[in-house]
N, C-alpha and C. Protein backbone atom coordinates (compact mmCIF):
# COMPACT_ATOMS: atom_id res chain seq x y z
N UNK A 1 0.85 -1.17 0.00
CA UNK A 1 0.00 0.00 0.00
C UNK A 1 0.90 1.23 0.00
N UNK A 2 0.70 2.32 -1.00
CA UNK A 2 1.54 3.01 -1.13
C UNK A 2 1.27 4.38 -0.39
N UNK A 3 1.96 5.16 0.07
CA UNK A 3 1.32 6.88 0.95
C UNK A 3 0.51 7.00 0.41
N UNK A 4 0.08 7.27 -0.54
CA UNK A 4 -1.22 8.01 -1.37
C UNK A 4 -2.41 7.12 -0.74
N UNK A 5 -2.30 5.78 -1.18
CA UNK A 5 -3.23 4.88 -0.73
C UNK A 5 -3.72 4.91 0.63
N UNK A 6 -2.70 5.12 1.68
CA UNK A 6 -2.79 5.02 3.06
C UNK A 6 -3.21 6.55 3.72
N UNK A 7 -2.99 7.50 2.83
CA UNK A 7 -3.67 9.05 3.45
C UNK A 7 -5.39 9.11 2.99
N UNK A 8 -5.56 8.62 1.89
CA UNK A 8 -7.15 8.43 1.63
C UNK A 8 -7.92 7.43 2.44
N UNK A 9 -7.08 6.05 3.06
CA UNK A 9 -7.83 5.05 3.94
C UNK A 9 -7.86 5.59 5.34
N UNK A 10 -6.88 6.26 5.66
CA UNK A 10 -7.07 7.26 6.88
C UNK A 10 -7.52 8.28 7.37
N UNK A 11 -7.75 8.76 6.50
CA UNK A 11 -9.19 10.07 6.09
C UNK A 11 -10.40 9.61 5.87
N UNK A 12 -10.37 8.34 5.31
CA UNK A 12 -11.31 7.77 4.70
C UNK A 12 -12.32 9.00 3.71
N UNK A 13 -11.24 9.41 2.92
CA UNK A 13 -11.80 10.25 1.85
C UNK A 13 -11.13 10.14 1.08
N UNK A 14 -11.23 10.62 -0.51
CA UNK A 14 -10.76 10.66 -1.65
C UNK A 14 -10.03 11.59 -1.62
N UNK A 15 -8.47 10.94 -2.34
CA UNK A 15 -7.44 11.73 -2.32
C UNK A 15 -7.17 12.13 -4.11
N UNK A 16 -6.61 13.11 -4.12
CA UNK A 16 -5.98 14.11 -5.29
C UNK A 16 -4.73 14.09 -4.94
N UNK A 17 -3.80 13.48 -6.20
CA UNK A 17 -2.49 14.33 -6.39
C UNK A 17 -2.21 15.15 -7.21
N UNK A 18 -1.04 15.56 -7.50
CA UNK A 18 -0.32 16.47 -8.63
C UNK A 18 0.16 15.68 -9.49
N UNK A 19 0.35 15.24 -10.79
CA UNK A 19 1.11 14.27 -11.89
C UNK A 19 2.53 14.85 -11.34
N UNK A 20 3.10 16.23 -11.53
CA UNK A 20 4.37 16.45 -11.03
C UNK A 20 4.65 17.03 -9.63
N UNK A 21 5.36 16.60 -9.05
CA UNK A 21 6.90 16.53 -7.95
C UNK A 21 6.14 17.98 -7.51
N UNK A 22 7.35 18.91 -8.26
CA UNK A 22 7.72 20.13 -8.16
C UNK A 22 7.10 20.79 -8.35
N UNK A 23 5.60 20.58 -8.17
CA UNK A 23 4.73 21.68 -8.04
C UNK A 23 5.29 22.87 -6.94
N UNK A 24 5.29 22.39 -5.85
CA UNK A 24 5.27 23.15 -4.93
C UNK A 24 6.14 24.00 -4.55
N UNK A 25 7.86 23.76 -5.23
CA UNK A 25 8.67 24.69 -4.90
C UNK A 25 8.51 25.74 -6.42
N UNK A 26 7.99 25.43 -7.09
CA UNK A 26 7.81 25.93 -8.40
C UNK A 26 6.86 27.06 -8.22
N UNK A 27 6.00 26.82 -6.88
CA UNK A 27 4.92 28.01 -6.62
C UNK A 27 5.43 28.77 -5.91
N UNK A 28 5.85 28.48 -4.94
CA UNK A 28 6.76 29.49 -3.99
C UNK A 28 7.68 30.30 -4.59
N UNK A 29 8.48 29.63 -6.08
CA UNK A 29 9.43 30.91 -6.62
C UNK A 29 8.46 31.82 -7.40
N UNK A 30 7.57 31.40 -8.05
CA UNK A 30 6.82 31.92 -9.08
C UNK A 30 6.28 33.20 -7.85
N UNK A 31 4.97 32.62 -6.83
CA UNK A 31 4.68 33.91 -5.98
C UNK A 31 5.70 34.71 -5.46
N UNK A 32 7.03 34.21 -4.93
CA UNK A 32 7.99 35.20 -4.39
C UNK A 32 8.85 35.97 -5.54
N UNK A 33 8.53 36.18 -6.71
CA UNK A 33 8.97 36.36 -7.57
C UNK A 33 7.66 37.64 -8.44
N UNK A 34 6.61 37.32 -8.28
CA UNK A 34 5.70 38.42 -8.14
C UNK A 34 4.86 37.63 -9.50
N UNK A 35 5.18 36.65 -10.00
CA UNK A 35 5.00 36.19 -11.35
C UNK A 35 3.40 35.92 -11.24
N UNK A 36 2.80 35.03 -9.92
CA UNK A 36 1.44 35.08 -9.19
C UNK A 36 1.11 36.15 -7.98
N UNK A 37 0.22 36.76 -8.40
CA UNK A 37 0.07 37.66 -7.24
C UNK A 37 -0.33 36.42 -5.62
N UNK A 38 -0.67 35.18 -6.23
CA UNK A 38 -0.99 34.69 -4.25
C UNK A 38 -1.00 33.15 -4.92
N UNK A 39 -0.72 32.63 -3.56
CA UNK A 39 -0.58 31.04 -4.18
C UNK A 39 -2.14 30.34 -4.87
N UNK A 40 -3.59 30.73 -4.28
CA UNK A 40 -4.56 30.96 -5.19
C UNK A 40 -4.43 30.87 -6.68
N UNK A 41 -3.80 31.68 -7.36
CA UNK A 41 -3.43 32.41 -8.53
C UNK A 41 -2.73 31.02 -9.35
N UNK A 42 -2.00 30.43 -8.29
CA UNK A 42 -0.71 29.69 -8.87
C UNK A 42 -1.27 28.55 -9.04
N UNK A 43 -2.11 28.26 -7.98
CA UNK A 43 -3.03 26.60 -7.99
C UNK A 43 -3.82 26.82 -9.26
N UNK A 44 -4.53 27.83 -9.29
CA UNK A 44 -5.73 27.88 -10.60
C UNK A 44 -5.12 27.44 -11.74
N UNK A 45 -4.35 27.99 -12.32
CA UNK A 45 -3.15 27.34 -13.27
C UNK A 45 -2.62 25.92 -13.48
N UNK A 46 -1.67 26.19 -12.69
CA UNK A 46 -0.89 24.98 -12.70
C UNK A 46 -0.95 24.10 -12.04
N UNK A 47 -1.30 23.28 -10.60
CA UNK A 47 -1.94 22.42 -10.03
C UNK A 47 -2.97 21.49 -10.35
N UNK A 48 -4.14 22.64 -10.27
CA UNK A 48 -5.64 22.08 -10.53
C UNK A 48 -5.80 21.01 -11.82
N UNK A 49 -5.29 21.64 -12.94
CA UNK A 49 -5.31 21.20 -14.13
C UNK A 49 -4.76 19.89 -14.77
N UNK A 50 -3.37 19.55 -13.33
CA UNK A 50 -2.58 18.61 -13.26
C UNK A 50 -3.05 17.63 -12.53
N UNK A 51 -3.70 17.60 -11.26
CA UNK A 51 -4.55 16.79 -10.45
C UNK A 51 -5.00 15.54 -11.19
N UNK A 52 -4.53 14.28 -10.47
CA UNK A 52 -5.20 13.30 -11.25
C UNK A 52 -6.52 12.81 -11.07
N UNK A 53 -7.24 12.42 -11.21
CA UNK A 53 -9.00 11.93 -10.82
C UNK A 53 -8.81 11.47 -9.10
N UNK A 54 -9.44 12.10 -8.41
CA UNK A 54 -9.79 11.49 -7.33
C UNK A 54 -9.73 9.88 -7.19
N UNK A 55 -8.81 9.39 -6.12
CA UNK A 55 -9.13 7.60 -5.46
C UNK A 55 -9.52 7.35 -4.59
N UNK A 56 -10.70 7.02 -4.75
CA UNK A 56 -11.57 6.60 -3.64
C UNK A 56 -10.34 5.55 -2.62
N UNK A 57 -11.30 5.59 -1.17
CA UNK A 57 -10.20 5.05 -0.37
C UNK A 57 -10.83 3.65 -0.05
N UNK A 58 -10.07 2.55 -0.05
CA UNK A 58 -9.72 1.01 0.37
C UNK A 58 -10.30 1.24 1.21
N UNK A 59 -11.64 0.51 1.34
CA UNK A 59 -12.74 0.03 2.71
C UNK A 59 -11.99 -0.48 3.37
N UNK A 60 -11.41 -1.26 3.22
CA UNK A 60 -10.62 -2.50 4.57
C UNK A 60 -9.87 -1.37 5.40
N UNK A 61 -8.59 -0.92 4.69
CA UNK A 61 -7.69 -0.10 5.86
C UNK A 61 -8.75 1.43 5.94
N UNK A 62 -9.53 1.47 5.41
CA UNK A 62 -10.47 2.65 6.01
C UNK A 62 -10.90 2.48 7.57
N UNK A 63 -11.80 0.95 7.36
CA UNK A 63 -12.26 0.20 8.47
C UNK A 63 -11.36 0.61 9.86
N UNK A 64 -9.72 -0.29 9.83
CA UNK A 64 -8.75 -0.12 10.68
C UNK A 64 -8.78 0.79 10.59
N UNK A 65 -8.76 1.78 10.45
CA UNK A 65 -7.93 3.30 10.88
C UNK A 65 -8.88 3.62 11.62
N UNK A 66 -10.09 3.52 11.19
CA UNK A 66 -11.49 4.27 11.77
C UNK A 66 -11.67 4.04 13.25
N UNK A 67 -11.32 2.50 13.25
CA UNK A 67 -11.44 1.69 14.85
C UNK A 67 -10.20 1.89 15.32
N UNK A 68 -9.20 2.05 14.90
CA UNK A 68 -7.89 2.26 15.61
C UNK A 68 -7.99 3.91 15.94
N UNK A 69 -8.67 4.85 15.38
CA UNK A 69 -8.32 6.40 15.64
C UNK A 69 -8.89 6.58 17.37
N UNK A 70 -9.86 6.03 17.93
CA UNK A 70 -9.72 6.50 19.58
C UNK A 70 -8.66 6.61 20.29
N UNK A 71 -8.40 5.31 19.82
CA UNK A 71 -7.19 5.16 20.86
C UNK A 71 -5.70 5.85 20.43
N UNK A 72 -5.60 6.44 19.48
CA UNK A 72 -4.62 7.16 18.79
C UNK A 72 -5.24 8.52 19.99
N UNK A 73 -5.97 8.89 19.62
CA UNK A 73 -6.59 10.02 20.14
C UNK A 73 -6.71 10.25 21.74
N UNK A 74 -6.74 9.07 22.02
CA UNK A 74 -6.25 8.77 23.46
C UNK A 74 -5.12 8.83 23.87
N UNK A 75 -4.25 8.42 23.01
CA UNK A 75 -2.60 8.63 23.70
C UNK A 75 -2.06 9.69 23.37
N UNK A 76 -2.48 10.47 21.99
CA UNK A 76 -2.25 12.05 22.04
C UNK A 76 -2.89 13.20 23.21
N UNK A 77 -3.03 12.46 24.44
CA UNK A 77 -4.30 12.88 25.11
C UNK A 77 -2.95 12.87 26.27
N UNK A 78 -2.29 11.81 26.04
CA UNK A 78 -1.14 11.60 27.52
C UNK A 78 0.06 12.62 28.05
N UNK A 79 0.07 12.86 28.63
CA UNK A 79 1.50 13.64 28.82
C UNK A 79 2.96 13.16 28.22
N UNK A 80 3.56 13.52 28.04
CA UNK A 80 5.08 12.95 27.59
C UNK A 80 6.46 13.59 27.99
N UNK A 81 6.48 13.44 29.51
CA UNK A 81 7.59 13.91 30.05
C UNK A 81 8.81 13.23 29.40
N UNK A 82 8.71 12.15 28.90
CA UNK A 82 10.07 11.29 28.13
C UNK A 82 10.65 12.53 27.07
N UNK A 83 9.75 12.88 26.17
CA UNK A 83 9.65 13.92 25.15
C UNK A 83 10.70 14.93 25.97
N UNK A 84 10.65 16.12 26.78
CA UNK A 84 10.72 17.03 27.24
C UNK A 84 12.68 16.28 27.82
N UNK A 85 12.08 15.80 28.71
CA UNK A 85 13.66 14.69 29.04
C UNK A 85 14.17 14.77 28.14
N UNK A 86 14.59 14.06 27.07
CA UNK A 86 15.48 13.99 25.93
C UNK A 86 15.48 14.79 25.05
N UNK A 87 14.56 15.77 25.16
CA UNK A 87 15.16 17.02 23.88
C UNK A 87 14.86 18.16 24.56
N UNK A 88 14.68 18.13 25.86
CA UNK A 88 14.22 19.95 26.31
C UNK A 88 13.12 20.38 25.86
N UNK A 89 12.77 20.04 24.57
CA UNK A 89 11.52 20.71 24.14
C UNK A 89 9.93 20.04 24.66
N UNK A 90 9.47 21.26 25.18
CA UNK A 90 8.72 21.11 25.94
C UNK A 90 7.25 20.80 25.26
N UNK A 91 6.39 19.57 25.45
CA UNK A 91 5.25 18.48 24.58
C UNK A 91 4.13 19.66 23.93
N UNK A 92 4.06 19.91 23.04
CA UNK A 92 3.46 21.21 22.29
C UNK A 92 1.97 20.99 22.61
N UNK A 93 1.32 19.38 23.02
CA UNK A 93 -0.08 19.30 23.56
C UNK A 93 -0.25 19.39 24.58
N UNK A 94 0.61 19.59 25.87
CA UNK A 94 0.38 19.82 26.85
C UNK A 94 0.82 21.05 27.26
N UNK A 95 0.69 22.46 26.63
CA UNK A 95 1.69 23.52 27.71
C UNK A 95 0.63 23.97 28.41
């Protein structure tokens, strides 16, 4: 199962890509460059047009994710002093 496959079964929604890569640093020079007045501008163009047909997402790992997300949601719920211990940086869900 490839990323693409596994971000639509985990959303359990239909995913869109880009046919090319380099969309995205290609927008950032183009807007910082004045060539698009806003990244808006830049998607209407060149993105949208490139987008391949929507893929519906794989019932099965839809299923799992769906029943596995509480408890995901539960342990993003925990404190993580380990976190803070080993890098100083202090758990961005708990300040």
């Amino acid at each position: 199962m490839g990323l693409r496959a596994i971000l639509s079964a985990s959303l359990n929604a239909p995913v869109r890509v880009p046919q090319r890569d380099e969309a995205g640093a290609a927008m950032m020079a183009a807007v910082a460059i004045r060539s698009y007045p806003d990244m808006d501008a830049y998607i209407a163009e060149w993105v949208t047009p490139l987008l391949d047909p929507p893929k519906a997402p794989d019932p099965a790992p839809a299923q799992i994710y769906d029943r596995l997300f509480p408890a995901f949601a539960a342990d993003m719920d925990r404190p993580r002093p380990h976190r803070v211990a080993r890098t100083g940086v202090p758990d961005k869900w708990h300040q």
